[in-house]
N, C-alpha and C. Protein backbone atom coordinates (compact mmCIF):
# COMPACT_ATOMS: atom_id res chain seq x y z
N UNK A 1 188.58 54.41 15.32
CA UNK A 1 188.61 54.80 13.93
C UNK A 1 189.17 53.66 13.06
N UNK A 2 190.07 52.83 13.93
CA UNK A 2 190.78 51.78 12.86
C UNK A 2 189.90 50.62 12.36
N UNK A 3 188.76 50.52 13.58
CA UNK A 3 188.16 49.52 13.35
C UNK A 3 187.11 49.65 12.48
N UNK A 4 186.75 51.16 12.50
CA UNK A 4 185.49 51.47 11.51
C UNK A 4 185.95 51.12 9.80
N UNK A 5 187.13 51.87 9.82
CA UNK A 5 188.35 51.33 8.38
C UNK A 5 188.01 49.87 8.35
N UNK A 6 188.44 49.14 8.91
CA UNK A 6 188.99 47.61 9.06
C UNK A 6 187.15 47.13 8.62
N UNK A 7 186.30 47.40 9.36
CA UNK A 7 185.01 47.03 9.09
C UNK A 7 184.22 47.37 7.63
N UNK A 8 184.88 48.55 7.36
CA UNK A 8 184.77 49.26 5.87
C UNK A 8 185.01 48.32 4.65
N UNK A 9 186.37 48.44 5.05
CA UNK A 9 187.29 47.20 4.26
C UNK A 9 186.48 45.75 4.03
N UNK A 10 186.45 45.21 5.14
CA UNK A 10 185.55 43.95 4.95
C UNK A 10 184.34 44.02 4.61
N UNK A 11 183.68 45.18 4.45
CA UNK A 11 182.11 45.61 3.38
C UNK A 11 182.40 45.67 1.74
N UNK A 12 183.45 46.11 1.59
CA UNK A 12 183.69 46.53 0.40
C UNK A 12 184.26 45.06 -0.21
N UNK A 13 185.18 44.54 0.59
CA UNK A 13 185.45 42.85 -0.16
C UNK A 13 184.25 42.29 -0.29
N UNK A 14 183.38 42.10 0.41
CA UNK A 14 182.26 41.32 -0.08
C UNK A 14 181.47 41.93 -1.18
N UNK A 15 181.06 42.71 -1.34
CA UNK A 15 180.44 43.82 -2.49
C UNK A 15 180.90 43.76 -3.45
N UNK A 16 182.61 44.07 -3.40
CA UNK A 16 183.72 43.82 -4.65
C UNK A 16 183.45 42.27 -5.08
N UNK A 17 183.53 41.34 -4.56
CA UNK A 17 183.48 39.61 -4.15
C UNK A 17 181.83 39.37 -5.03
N UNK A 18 180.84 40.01 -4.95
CA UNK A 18 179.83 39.39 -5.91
C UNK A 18 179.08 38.90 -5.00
N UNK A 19 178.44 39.66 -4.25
CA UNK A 19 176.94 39.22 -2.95
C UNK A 19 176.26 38.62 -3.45
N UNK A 20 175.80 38.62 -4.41
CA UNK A 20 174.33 38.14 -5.16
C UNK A 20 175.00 37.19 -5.84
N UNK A 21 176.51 36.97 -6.58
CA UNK A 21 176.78 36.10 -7.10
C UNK A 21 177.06 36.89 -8.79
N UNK A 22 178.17 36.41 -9.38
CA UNK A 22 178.33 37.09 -10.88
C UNK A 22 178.55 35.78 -11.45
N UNK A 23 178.08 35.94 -12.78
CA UNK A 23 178.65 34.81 -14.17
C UNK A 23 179.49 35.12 -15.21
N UNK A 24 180.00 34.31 -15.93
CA UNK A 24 180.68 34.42 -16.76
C UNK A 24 181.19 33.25 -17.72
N UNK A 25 181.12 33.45 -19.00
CA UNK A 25 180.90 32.76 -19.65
C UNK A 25 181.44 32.77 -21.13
N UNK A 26 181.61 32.08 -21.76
CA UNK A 26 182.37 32.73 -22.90
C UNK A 26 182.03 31.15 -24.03
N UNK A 27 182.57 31.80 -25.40
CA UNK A 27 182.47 30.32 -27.03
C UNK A 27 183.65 29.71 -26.65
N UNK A 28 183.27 28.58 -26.79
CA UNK A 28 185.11 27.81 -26.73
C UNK A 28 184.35 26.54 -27.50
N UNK A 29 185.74 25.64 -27.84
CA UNK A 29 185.11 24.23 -28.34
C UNK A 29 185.25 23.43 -27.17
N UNK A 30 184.10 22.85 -26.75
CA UNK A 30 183.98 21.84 -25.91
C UNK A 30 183.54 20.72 -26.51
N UNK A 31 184.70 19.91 -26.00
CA UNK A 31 184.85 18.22 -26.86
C UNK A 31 183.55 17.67 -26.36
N UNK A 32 182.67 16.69 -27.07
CA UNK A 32 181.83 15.53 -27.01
C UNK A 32 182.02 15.03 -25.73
N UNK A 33 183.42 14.87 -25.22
CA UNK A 33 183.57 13.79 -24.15
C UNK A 33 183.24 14.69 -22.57
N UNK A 34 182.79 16.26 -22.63
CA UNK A 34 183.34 16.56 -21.56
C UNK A 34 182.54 16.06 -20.75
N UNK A 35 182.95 16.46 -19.17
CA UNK A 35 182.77 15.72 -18.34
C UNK A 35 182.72 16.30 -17.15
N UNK A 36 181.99 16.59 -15.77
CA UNK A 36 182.23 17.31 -14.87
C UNK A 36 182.66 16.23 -13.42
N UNK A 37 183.42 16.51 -12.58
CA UNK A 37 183.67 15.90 -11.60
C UNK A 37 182.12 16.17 -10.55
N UNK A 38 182.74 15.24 -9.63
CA UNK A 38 181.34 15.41 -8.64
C UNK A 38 181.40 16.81 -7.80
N UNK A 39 180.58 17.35 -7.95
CA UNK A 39 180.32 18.76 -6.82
C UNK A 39 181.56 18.23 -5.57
N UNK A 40 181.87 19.65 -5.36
CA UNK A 40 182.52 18.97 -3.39
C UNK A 40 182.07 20.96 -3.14
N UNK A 41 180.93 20.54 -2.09
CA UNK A 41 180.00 21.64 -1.32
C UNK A 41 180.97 22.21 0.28
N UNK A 42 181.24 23.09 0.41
CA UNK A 42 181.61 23.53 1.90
C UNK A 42 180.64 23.27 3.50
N UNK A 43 179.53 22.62 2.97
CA UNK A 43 178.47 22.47 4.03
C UNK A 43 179.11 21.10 4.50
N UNK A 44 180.19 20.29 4.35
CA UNK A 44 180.92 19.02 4.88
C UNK A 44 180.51 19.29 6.84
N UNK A 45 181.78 18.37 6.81
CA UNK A 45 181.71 18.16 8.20
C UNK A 45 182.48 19.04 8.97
N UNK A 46 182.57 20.19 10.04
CA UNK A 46 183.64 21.14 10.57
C UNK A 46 184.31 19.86 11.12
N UNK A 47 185.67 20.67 10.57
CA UNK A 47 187.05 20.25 11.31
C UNK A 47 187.87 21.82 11.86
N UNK A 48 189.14 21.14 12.79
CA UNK A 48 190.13 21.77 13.31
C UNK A 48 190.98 22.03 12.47
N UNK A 49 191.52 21.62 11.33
CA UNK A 49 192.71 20.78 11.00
C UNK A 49 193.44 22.10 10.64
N UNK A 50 194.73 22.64 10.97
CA UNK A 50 195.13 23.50 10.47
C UNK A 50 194.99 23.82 8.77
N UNK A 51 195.26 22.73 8.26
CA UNK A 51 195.07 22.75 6.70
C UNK A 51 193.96 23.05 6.01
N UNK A 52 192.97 22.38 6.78
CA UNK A 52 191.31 23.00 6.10
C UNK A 52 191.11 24.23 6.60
N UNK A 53 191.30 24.59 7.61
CA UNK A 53 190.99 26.19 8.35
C UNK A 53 191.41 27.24 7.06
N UNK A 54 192.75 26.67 6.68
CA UNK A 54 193.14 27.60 6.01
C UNK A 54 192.72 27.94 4.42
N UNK A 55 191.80 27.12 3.74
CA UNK A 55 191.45 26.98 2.53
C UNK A 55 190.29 28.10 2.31
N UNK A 56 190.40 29.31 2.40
CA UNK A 56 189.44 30.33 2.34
C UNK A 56 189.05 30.46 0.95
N UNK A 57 189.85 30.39 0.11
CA UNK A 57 189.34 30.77 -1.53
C UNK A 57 188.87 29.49 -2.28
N UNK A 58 188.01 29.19 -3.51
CA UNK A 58 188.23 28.58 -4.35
C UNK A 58 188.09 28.94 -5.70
N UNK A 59 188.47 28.42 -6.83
CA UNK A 59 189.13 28.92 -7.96
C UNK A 59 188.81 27.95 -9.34
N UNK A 60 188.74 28.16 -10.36
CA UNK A 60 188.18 27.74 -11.34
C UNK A 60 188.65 28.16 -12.81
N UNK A 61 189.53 27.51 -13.41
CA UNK A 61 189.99 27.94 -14.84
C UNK A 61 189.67 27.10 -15.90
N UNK A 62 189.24 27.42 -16.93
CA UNK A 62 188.72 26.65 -17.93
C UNK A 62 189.46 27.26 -19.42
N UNK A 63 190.28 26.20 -20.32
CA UNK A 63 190.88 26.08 -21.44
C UNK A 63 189.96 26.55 -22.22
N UNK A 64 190.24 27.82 -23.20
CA UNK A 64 189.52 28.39 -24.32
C UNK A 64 189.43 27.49 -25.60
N UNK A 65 190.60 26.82 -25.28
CA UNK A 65 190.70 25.41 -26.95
C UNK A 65 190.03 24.51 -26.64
N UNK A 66 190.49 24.16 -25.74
CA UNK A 66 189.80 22.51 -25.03
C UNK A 66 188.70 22.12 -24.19
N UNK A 67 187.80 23.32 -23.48
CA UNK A 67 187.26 22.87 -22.80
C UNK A 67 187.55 21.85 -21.21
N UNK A 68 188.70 21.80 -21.06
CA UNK A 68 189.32 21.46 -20.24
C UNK A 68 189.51 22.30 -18.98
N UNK A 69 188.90 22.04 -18.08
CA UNK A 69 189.55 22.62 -16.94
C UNK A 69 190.11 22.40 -15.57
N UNK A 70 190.28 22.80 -14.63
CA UNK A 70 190.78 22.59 -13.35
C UNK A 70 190.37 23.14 -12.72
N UNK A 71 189.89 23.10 -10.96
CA UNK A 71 189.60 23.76 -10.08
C UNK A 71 190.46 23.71 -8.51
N UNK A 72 190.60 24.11 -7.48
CA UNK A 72 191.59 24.24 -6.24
C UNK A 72 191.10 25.25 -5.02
N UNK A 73 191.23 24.65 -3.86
CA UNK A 73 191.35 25.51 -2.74
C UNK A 73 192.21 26.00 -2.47
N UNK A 74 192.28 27.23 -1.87
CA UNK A 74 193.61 27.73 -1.19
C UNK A 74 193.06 28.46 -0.22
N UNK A 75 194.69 29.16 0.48
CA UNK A 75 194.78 30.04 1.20
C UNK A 75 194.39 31.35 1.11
N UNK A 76 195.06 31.46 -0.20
CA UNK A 76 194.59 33.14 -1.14
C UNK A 76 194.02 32.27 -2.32
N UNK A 77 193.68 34.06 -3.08
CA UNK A 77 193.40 33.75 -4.08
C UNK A 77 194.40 33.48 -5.05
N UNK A 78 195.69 34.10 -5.09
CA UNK A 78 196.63 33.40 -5.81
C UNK A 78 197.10 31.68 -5.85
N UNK A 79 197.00 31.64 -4.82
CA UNK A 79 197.37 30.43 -4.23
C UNK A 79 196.10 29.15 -5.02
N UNK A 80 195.10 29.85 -4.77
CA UNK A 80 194.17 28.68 -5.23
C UNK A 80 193.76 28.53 -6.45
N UNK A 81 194.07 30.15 -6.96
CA UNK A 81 194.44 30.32 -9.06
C UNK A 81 195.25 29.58 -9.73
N UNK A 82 196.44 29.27 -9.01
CA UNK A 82 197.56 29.00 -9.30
C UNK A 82 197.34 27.75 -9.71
N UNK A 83 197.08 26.91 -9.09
CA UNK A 83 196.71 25.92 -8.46
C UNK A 83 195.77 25.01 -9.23
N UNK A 84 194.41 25.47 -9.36
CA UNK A 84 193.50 25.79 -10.60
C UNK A 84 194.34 25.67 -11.91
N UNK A 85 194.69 26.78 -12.11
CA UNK A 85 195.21 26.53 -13.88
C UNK A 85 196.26 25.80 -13.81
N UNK A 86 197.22 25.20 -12.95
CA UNK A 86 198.08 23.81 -13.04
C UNK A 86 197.11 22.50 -13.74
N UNK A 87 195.93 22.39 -12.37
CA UNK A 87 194.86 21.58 -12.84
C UNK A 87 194.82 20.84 -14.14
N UNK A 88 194.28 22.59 -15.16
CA UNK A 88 193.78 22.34 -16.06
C UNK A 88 194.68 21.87 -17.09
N UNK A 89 195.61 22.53 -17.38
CA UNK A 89 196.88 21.56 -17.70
C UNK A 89 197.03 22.36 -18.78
N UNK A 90 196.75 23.65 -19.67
CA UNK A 90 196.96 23.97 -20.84
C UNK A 90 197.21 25.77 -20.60
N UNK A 91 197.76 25.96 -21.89
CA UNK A 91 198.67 27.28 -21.84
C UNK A 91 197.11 28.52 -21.64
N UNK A 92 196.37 28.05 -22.93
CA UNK A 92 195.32 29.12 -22.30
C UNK A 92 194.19 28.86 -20.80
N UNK A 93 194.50 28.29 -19.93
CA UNK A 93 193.61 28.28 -18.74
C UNK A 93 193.73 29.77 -18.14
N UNK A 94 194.55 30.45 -18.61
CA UNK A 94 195.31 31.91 -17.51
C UNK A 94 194.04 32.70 -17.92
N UNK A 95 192.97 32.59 -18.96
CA UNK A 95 192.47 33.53 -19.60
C UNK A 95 191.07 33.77 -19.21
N UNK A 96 190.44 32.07 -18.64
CA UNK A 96 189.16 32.43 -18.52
C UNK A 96 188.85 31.66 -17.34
N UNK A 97 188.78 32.21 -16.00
CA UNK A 97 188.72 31.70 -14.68
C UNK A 97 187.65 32.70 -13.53
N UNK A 98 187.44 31.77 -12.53
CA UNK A 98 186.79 32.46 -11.95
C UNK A 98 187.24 32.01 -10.63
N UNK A 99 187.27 33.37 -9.48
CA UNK A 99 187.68 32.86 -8.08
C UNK A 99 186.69 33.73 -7.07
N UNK A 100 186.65 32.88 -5.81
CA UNK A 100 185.20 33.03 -4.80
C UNK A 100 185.84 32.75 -3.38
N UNK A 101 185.82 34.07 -2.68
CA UNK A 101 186.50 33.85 -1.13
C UNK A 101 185.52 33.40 -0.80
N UNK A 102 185.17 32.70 0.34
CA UNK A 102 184.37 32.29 1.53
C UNK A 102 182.99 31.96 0.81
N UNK A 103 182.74 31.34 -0.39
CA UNK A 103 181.68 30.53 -1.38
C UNK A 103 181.92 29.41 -1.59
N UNK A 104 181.55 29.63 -3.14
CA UNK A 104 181.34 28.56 -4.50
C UNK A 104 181.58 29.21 -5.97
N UNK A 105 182.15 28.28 -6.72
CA UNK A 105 182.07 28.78 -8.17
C UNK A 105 181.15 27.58 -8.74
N UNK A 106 180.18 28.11 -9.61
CA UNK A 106 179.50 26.94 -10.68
C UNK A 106 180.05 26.99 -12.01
N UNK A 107 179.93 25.86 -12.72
CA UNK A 107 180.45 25.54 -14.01
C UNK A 107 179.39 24.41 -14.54
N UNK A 108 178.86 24.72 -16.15
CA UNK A 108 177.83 24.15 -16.81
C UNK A 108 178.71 24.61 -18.21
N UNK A 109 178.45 23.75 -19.30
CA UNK A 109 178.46 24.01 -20.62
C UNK A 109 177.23 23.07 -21.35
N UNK A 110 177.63 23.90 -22.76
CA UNK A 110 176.64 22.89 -23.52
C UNK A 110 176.96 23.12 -25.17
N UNK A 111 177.04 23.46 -26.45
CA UNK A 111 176.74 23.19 -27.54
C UNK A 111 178.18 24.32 -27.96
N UNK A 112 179.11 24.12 -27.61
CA UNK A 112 180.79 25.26 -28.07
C UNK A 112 180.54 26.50 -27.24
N UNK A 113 180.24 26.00 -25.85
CA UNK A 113 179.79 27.15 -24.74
C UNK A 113 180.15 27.07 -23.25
N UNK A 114 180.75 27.56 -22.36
CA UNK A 114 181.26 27.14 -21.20
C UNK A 114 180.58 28.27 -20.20
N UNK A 115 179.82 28.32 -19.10
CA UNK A 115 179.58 29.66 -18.19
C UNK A 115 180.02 28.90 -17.04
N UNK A 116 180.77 30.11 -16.48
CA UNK A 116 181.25 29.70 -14.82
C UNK A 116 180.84 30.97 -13.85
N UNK A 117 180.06 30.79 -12.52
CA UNK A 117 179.80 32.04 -12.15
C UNK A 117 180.19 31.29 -10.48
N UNK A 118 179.55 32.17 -9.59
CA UNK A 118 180.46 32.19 -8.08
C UNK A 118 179.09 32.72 -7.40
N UNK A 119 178.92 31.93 -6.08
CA UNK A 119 178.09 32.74 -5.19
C UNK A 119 179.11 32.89 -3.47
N UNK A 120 178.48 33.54 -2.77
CA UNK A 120 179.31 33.48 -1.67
C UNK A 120 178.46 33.48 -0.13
N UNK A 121 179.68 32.92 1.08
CA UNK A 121 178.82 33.48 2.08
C UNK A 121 178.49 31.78 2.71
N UNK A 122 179.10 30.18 2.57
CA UNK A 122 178.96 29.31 3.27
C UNK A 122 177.56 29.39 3.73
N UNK A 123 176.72 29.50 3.18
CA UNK A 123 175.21 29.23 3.54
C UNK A 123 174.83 27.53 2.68
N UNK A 124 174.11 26.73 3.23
CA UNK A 124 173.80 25.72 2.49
C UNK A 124 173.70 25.75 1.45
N UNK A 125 172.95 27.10 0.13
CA UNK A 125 172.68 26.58 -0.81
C UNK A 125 173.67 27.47 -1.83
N UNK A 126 175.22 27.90 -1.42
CA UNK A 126 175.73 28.74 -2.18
C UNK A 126 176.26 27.74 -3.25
N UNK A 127 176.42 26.45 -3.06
CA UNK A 127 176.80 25.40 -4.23
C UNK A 127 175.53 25.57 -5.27
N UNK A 128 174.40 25.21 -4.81
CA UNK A 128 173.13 25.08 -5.98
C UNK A 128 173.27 26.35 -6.65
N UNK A 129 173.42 27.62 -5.59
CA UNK A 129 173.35 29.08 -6.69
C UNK A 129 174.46 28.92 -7.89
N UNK A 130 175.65 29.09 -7.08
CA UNK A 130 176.39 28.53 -8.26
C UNK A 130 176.47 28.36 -9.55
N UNK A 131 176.09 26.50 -9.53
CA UNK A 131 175.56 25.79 -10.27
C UNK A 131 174.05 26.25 -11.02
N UNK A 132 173.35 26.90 -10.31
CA UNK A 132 172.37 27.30 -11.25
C UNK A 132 172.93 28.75 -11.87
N UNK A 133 173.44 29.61 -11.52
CA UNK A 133 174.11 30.87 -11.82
C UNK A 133 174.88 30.45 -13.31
N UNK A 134 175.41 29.30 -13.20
CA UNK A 134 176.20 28.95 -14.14
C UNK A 134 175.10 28.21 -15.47
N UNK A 135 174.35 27.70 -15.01
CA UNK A 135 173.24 27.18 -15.85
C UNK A 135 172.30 27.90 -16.71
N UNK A 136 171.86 28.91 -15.95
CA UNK A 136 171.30 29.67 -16.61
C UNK A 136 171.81 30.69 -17.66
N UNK A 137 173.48 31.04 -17.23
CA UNK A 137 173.84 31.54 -18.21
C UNK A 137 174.63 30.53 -19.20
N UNK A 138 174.79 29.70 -19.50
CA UNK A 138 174.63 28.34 -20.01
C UNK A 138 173.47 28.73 -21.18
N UNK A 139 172.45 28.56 -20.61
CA UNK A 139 170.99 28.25 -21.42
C UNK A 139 170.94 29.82 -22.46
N UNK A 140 171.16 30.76 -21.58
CA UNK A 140 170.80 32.09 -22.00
C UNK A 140 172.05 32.68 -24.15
N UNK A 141 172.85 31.59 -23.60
CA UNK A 141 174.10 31.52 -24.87
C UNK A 141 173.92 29.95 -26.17
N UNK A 142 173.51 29.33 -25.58
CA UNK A 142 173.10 28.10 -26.30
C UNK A 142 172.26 26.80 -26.17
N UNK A 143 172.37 25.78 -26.40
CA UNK A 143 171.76 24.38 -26.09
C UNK A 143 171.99 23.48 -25.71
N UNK A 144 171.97 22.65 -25.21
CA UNK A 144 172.69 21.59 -24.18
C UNK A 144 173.55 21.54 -23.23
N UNK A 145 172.79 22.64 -22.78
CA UNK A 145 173.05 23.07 -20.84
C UNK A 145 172.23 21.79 -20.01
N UNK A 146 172.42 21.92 -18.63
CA UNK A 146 171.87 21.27 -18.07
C UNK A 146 172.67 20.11 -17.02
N UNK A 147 173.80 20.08 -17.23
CA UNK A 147 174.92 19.76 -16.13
C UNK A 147 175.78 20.12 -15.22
N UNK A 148 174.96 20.96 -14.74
CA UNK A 148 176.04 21.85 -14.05
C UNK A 148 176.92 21.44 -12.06
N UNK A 149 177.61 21.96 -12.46
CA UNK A 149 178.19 20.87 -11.36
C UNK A 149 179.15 22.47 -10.25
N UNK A 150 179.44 22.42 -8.84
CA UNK A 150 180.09 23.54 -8.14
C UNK A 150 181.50 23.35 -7.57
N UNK A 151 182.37 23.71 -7.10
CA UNK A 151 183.04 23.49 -6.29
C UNK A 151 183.32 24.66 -4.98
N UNK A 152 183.64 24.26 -3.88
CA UNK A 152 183.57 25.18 -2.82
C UNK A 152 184.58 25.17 -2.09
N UNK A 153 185.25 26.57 -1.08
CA UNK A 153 186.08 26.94 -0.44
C UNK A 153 185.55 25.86 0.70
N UNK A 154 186.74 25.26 1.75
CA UNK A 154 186.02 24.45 3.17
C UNK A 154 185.88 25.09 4.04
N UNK A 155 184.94 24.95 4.70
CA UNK A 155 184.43 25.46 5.44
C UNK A 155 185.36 26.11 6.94
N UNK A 156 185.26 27.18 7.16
CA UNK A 156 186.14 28.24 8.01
C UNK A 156 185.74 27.57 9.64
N UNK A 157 185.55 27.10 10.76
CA UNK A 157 185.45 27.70 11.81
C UNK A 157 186.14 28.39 12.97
């Protein structure tokens, strides 16, 4: 019986978690200069390392003034929120973030517009969903979408 619970449980996190992937997106001023770092995808190389084993979440907060944001792996999801809005470096990052156990979060802006969405599930192309998840709702709010860039939890074995 405990295990049927326990198996329950882990149906419902993923379901709760966004199977198909959710977006989100919101108006902010995004400066002229912004800028996205390079993707880093979970499809890398498996390691042992106690430290990567343990990086199950990743996390994504983006400044409502500035357009500024930060992203982080962790252990939890607190841990890798936390972490994240240090990143970003400003008082409102707490407000508009997104976090993805055992995925990716994408992030695209374009014309005083920011969308960040999440796919999950370490399959090769949960970075591109992402990134397109994030793009499209990008496009669907304004104009000068089209950069969209992911970051990902490392890979578990």
């Amino acid at each position: 019986m405990k295990s049927i619970l326990f198996l329950l449980a882990i149906v419902l996190s993923y379901i709760t978690n966004g199977f198909a992937g959710t977006t989100n997106s919101t108006a902010i001023a995004v400066p002229e200069s912004f800028e996205l770092e390079p993707s880093v995808d979970a499809s890398g190389p498996k390691t042992k390392s106690a430290l990567v084993a343990t990086q199950y979440w990743v996390c994504i907060a983006v400044s409502r003034s500035s357009g500024r944001y930060g992203w982080s792996q962790g252990s939890s999801e607190s841990s890798a929120l936390g972490a994240a809005k240090s990143k970003c470096g400003r008082s409102d990052c707490k407000d508009f973030w997104a976090c993805q156990e055992l995925g990716c979060v994408g992030i695209d802006y374009g014309r005083g517009w920011v969308a960040i969405s999440r796919a999950v599930g370490y399959g090769l192309n949960d970075g591109s969903k992402a990134a397109n998840g994030a793009l499209l709702s990008c496009k669907a709010h304004t104009t000068g979408c089209g950069r969209p860039g992911y970051f990902c939890a490392k890979r578990v074995v």
